[in-house]
N, C-alpha and C. Protein backbone atom coordinates (compact mmCIF):
# COMPACT_ATOMS: atom_id res chain seq x y z
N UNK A 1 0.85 -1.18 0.00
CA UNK A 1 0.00 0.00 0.00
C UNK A 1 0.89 1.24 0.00
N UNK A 2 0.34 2.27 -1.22
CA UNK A 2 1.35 3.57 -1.04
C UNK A 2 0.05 4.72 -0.84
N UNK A 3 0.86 5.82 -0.13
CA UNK A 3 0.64 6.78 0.27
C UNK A 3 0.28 7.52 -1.51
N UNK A 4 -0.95 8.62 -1.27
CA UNK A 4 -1.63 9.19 -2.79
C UNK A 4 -0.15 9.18 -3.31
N UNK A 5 0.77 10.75 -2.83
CA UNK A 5 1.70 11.24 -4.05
C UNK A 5 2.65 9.88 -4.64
N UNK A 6 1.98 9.41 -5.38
CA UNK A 6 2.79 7.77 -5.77
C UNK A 6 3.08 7.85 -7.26
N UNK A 7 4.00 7.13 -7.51
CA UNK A 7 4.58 6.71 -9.05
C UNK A 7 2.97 6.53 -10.03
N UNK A 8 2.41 5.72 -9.25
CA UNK A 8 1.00 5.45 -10.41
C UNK A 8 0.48 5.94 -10.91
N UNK A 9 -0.28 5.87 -11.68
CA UNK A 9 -0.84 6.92 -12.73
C UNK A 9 -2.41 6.62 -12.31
N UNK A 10 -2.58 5.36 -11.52
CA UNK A 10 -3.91 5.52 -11.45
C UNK A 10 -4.11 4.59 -10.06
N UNK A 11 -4.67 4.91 -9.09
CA UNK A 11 -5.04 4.52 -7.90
C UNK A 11 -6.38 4.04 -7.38
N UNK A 12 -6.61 3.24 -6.79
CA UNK A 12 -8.27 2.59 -6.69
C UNK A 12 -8.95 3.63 -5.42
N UNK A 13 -9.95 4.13 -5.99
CA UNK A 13 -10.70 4.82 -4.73
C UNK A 13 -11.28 3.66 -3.50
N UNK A 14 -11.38 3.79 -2.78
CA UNK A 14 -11.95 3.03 -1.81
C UNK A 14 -13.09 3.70 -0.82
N UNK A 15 -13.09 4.40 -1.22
CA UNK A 15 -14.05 5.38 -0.17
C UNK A 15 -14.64 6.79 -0.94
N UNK A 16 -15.73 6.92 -1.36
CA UNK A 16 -16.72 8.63 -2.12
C UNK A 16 -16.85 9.02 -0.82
N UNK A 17 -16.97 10.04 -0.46
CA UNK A 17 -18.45 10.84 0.43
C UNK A 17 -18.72 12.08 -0.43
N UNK A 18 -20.06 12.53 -0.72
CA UNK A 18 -20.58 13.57 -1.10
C UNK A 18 -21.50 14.25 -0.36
N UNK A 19 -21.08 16.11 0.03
CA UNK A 19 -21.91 16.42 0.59
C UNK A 19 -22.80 17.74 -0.08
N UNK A 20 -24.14 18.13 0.14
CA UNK A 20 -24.47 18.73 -0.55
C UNK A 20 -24.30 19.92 0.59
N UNK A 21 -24.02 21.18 0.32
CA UNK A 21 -24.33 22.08 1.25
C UNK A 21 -24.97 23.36 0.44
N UNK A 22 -25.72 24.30 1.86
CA UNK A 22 -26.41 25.23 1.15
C UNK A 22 -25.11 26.39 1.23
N UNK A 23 -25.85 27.36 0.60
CA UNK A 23 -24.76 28.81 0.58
C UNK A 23 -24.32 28.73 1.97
N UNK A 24 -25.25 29.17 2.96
CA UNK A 24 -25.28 29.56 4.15
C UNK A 24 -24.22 28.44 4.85
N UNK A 25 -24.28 27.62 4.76
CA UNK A 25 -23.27 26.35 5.63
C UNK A 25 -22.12 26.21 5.29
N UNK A 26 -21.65 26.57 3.65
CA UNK A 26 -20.66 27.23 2.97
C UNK A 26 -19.62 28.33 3.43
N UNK A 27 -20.88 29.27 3.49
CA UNK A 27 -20.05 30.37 4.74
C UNK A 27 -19.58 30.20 5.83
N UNK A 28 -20.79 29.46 6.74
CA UNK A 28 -20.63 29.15 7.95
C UNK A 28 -18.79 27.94 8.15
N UNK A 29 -18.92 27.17 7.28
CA UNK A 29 -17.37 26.24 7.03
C UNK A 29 -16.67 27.14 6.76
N UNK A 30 -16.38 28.06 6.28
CA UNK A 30 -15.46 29.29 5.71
C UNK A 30 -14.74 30.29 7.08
N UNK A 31 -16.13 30.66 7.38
CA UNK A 31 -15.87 31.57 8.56
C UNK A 31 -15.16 30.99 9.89
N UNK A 32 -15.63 29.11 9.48
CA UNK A 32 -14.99 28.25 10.82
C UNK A 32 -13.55 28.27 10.58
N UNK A 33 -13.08 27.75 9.38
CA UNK A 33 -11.57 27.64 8.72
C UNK A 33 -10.59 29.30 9.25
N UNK A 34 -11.18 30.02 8.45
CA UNK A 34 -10.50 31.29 8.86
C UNK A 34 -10.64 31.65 10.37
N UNK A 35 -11.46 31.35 11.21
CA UNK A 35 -11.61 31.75 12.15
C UNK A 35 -10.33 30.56 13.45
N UNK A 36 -10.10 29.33 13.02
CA UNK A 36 -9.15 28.37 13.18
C UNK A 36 -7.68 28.77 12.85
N UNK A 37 -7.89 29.35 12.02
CA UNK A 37 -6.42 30.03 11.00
C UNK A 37 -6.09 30.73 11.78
N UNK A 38 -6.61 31.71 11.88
CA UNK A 38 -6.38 32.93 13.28
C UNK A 38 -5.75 32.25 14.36
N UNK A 39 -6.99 31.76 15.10
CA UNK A 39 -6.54 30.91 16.59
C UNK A 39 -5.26 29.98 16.63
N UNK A 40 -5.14 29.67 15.62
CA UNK A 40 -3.35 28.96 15.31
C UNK A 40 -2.29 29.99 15.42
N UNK A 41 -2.64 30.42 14.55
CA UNK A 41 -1.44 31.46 13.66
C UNK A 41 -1.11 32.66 15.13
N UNK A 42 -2.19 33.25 15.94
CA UNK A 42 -2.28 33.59 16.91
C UNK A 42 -1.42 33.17 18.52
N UNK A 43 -1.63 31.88 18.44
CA UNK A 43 -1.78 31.54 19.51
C UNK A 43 -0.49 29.81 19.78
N UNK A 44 0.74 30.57 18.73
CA UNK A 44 1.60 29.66 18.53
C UNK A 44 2.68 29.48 19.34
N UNK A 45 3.65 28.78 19.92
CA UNK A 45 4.67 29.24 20.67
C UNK A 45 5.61 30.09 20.24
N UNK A 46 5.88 30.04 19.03
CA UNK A 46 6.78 30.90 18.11
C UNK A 46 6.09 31.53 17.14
N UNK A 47 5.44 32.53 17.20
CA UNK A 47 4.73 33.09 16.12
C UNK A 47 5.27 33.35 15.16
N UNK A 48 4.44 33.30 13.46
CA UNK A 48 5.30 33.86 12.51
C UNK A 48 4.47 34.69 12.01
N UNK A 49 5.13 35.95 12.12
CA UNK A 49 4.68 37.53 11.80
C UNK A 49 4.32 37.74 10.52
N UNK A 50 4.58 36.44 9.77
CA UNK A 50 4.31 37.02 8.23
C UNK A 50 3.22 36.23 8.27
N UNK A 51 3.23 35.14 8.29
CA UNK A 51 1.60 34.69 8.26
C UNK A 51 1.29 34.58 9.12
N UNK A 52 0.96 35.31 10.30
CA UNK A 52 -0.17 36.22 11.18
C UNK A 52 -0.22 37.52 10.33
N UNK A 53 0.01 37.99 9.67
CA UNK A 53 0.32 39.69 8.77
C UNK A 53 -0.62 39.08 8.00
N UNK A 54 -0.64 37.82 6.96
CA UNK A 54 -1.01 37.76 5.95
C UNK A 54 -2.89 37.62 5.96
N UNK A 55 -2.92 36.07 7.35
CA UNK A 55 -3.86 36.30 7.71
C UNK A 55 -4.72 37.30 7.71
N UNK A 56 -4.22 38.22 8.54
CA UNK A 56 -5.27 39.34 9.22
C UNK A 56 -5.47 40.50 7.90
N UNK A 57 -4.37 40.25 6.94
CA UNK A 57 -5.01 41.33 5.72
C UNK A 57 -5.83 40.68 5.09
N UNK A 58 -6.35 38.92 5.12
CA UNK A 58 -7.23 38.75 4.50
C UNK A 58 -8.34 38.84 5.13
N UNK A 59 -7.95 39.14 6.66
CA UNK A 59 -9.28 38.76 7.46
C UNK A 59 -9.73 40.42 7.76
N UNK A 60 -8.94 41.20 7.98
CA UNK A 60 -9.83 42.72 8.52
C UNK A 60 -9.19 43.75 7.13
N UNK A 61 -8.28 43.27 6.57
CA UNK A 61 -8.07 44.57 5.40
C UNK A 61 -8.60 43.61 3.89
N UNK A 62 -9.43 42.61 3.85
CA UNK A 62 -9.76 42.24 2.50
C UNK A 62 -10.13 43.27 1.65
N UNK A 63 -9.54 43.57 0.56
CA UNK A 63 -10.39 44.34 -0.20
C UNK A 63 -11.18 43.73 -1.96
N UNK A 64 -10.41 42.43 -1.74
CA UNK A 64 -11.33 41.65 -3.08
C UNK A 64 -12.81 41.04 -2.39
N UNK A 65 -13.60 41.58 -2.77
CA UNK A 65 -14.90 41.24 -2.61
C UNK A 65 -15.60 41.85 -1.50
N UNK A 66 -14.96 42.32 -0.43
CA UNK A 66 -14.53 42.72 0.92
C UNK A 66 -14.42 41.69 1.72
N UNK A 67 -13.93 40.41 1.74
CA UNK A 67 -13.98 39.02 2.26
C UNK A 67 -15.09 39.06 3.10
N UNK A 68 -15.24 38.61 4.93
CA UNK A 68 -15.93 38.53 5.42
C UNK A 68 -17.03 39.55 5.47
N UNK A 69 -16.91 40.72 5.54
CA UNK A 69 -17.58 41.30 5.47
C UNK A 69 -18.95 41.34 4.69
N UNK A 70 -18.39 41.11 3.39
CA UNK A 70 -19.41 40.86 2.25
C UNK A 70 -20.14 40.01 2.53
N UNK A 71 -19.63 38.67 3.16
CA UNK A 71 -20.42 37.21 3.66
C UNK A 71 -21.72 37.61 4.53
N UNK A 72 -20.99 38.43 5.71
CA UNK A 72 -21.76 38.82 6.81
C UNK A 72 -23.42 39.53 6.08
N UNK A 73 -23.16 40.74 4.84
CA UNK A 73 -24.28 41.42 4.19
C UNK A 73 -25.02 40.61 3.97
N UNK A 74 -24.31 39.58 2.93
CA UNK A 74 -25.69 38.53 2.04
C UNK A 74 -26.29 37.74 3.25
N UNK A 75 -25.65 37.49 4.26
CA UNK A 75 -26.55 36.18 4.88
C UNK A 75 -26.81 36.61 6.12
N UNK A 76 -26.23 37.63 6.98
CA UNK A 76 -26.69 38.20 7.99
C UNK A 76 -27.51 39.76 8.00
N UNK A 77 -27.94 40.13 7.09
CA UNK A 77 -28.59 41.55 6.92
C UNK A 77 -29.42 41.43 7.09
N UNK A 78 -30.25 40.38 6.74
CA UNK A 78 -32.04 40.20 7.01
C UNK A 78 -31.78 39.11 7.80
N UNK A 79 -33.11 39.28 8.57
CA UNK A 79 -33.26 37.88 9.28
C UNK A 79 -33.99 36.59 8.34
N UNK A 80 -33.76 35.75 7.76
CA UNK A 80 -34.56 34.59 6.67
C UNK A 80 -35.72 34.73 7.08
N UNK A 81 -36.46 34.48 5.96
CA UNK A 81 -38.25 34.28 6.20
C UNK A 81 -38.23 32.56 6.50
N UNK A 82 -37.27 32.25 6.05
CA UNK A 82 -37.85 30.87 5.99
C UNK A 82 -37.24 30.24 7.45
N UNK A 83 -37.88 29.54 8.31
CA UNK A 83 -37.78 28.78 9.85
C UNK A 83 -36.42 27.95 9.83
N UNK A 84 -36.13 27.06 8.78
CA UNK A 84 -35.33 26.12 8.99
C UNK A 84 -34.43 26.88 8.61
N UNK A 85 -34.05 27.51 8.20
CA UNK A 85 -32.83 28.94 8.16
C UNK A 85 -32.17 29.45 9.71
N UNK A 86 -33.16 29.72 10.45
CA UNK A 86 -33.19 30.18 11.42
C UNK A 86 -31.98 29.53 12.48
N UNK A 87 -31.40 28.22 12.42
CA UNK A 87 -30.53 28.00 12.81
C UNK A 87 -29.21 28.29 12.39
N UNK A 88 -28.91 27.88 11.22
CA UNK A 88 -27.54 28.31 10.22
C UNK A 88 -27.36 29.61 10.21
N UNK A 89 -28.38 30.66 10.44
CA UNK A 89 -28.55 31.90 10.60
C UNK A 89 -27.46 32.17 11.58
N UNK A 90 -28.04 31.73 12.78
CA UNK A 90 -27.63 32.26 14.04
C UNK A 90 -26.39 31.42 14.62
N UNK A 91 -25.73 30.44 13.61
CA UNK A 91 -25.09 29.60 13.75
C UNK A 91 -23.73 30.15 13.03
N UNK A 92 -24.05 31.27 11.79
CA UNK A 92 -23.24 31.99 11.36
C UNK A 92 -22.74 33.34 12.27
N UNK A 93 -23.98 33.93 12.84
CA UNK A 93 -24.20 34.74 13.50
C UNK A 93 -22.72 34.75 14.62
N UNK A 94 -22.46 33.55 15.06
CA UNK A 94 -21.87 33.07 16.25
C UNK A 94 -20.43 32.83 16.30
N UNK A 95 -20.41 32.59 14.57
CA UNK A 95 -18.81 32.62 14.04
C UNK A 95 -18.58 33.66 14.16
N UNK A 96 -19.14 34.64 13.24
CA UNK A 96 -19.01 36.30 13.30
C UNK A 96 -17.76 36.65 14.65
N UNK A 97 -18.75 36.25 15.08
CA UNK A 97 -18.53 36.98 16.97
C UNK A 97 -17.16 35.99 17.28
N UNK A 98 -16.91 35.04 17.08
CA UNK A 98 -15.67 34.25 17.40
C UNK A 98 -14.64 35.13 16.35
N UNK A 99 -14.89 35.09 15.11
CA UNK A 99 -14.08 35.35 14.32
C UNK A 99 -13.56 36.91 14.64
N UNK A 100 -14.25 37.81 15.09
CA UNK A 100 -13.98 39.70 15.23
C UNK A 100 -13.25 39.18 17.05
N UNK A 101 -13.80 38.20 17.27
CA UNK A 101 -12.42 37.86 18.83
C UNK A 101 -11.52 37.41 18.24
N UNK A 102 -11.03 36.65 17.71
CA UNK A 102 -9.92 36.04 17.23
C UNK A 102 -9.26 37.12 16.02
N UNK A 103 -9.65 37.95 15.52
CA UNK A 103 -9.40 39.20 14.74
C UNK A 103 -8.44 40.00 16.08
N UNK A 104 -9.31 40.71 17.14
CA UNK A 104 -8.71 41.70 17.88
C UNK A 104 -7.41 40.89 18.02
N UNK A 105 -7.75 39.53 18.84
CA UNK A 105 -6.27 38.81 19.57
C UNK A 105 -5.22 39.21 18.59
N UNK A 106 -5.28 38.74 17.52
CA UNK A 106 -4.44 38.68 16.34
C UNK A 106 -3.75 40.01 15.77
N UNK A 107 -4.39 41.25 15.73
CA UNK A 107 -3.87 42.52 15.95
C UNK A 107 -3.38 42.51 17.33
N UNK A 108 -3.39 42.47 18.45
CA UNK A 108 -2.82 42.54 19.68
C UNK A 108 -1.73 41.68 19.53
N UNK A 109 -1.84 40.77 19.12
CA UNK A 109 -0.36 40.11 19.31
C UNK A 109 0.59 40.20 18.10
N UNK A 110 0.21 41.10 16.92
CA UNK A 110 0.98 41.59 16.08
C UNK A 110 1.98 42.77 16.07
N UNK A 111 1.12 43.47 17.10
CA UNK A 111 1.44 44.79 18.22
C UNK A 111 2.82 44.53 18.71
N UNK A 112 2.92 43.08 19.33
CA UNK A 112 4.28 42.82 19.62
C UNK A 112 5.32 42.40 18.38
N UNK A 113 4.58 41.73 17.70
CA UNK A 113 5.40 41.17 16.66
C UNK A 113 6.50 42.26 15.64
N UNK A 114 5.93 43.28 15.39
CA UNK A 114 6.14 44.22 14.49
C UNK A 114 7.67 44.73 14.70
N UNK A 115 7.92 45.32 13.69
CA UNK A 115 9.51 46.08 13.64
C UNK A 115 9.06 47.43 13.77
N UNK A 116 9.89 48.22 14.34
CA UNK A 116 9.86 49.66 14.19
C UNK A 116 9.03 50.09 12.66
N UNK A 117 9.78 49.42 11.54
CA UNK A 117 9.28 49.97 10.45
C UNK A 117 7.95 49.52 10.04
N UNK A 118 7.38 48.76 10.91
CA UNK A 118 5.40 48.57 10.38
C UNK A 118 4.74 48.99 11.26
N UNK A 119 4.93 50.09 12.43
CA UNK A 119 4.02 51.19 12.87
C UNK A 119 3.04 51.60 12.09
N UNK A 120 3.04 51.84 10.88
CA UNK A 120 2.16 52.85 10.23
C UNK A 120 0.92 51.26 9.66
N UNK A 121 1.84 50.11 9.49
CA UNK A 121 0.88 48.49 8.88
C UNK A 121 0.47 48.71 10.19
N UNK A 122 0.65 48.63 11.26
CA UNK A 122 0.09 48.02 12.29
C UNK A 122 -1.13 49.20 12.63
N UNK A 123 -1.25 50.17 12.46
CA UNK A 123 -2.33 51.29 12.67
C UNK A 123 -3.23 51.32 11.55
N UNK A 124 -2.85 50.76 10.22
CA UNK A 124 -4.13 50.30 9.37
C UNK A 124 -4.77 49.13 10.30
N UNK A 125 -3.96 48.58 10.11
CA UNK A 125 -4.55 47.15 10.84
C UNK A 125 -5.39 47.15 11.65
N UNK A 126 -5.35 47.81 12.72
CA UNK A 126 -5.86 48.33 13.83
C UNK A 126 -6.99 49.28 13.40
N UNK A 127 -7.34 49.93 12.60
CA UNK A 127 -8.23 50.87 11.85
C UNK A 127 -9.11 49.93 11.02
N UNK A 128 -8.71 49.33 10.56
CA UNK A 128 -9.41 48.21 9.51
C UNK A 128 -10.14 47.24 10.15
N UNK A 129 -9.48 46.61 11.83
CA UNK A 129 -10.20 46.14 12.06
C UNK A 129 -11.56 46.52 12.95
N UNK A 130 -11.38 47.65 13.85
CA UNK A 130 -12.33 48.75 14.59
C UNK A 130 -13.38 48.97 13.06
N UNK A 131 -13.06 49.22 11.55
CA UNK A 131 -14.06 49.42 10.93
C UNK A 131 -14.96 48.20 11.25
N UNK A 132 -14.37 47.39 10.35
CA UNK A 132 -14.85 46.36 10.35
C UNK A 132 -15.75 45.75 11.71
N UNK A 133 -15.21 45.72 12.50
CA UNK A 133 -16.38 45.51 13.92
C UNK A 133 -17.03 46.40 14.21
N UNK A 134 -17.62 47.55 13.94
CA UNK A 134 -18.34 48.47 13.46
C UNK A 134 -19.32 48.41 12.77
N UNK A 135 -18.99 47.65 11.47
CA UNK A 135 -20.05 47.63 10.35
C UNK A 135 -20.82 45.77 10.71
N UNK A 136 -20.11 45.17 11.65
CA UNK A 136 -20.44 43.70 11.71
C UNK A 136 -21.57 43.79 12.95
N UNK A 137 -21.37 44.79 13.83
CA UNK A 137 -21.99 45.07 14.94
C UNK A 137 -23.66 44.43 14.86
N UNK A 138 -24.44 45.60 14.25
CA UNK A 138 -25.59 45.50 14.23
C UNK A 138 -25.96 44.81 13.37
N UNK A 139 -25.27 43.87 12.44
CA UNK A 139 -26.04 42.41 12.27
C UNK A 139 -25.30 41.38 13.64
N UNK A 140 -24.27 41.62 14.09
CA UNK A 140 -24.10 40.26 15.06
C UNK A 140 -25.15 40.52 16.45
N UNK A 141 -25.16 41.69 16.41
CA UNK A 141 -26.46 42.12 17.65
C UNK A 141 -27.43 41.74 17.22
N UNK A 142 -28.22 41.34 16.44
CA UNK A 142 -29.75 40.81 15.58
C UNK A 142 -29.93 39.73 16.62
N UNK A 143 -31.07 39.24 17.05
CA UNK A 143 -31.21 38.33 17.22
C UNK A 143 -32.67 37.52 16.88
N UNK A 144 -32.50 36.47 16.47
CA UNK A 144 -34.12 35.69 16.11
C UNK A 144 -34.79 35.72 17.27
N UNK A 145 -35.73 36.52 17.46
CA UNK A 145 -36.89 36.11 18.26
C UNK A 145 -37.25 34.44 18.59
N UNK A 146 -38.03 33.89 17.59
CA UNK A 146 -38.32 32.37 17.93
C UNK A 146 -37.29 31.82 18.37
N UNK A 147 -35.66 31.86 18.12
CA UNK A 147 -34.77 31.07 18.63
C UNK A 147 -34.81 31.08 20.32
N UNK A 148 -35.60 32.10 21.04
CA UNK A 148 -35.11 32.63 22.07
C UNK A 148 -36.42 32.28 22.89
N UNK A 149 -37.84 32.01 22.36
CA UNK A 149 -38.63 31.83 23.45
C UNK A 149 -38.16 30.58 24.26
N UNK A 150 -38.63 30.77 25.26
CA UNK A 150 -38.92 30.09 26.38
C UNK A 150 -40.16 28.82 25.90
N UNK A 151 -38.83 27.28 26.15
CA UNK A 151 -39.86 26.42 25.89
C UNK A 151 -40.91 26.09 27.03
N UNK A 152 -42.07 25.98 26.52
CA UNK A 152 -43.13 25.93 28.24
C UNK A 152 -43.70 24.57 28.00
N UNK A 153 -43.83 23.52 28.39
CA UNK A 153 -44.22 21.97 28.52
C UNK A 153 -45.20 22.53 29.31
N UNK A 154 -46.58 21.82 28.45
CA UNK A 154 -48.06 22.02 28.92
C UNK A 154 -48.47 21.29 30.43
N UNK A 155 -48.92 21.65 31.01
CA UNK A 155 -49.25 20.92 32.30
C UNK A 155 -49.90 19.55 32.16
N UNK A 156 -49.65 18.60 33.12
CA UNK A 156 -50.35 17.90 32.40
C UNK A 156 -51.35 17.12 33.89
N UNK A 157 -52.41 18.02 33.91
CA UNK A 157 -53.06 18.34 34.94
C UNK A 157 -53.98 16.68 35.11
N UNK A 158 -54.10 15.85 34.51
CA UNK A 158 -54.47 15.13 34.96
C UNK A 158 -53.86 14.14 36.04
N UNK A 159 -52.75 13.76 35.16
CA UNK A 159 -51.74 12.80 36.20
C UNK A 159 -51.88 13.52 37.49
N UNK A 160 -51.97 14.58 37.97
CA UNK A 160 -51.54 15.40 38.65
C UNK A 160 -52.32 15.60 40.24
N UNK A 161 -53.74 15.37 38.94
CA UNK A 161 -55.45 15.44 39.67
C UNK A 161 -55.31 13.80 39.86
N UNK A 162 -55.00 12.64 39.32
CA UNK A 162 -55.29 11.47 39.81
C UNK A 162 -54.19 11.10 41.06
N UNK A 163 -52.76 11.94 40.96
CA UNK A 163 -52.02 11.17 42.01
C UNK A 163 -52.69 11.89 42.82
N UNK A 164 -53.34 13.11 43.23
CA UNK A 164 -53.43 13.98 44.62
C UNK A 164 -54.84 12.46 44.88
N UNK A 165 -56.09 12.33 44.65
CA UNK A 165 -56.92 11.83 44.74
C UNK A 165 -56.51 9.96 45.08
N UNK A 166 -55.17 9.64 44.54
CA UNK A 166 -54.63 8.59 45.19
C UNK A 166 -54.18 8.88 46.76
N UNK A 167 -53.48 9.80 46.93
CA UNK A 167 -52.96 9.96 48.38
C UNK A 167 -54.16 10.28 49.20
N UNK A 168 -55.12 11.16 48.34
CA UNK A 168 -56.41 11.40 49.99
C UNK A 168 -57.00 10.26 49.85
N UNK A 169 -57.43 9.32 49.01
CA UNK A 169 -58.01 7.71 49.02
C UNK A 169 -57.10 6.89 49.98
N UNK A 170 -55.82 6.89 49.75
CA UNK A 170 -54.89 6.48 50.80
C UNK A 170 -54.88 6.89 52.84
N UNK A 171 -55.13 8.19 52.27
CA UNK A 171 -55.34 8.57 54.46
C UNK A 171 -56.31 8.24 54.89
C-alpha cells in the first residue's frame, strides 16, 4: 500500500463521500476555517509575523470582494423568512462573533510582533479592524426572536389530579 503522491498513474478509490451544502453552511465552514487560521497562527509558541500579517489582511483589510464582510451582508442583513434557516442563521451569527475575537487577539499580538518599520501596517490594521467591527456590529447584535422563546411543557393536569386523589383515598 502507497501513500496518494505515488509513481502510479492511477489509484483505486476506496471510499466517495458527497456532501451537498447550502450557501449559508458554505459560509458558515469558511468563517470556521479562517476563524481556526487565526486561533493557530495567533496563539503559537513561536509566532510567525508574516503569516499572522497575511492572515489578518485577508481577514480585517480584504479588499477583493470585501472578504468577510461581504459574507456577513448577504446572509446576515435580514433575518430569513424561511424557519429552517433560522438556525444556520444564528449559527453563522456566532462565528461572526468568534471570528472579530480572534481578529482583535491577532492585531494585539501583532502589536508585539512588528519592527519599528510597520508602525504605520500596524495602525491600518488596527483601523481596519475597529471598521470592520463596526459595520459587523448591528447584524451580530440581531437576534431571532423564535430562537429565544422560552420552551413551556403544557401541564399535564391530569396525572396530577389522579395522584393527589390517590394519596387522599390512601389517608
Amino acid at each position: 500500500m502507497h501513500a496518494f503522491p505515488y509513481v502510479k498513474t492511477r489509484i483505486n478509490v476506496i471510499q466517495k463521500e458527497e456532501f451537498d451544502l447550502t450557501p449559508i453552511e458554505v459560509a458558515i465552514e469558511d468563517m470556521q476555517k479562517k476563524t481556526r487560521e487565526l486561533a493557530v497562527a495567533t496563539h503559537r509558541e513561536q509566532p510567525d509575523a508574516k503569516m499572522l500579517q497575511m492572515l489578518l489582511q485577508g481577514s480585517v483589510g480584504a479588499t477583493v470582494n470585501q472578504g468577510p464582510l461581504e459574507v456577513a451582508q448577504v446572509f446576515l442583513n435580514e433575518i430569513p423568512a424561511d424557519p429552517k434557516l433560522f438556525r444556520h442563521h444564528n449559527k453563522l451569527r456566532l462565528c461572526f462573533k468568534e471570528f472579530i475575537m480572534r481578529c482583535g487577539e491577532a492585531v494585539e499580538k501583532n502589536k508585539y510582533l512588528i519592527t519599528s518599520d510597520q508602525k504605520e501596517y500596524q495602525q491600518e490594521l488596527k483601523k481596519n479592524y475597529n471598521r470592520l467591527r463596526e459595520n459587523l456590529r448591528p447584524m451580530l447584535e440581531r437576534k431571532i426572536p423564535e430562537l429565544y422563546k422560552p420552551i413551556v411543557r403544557p401541564r399535564d393536569s391530569f396525572k396530577r389530579l389522579s395522584f393527589r386523589r390517590t394519596l387522599e383515598e390512601n389517608s
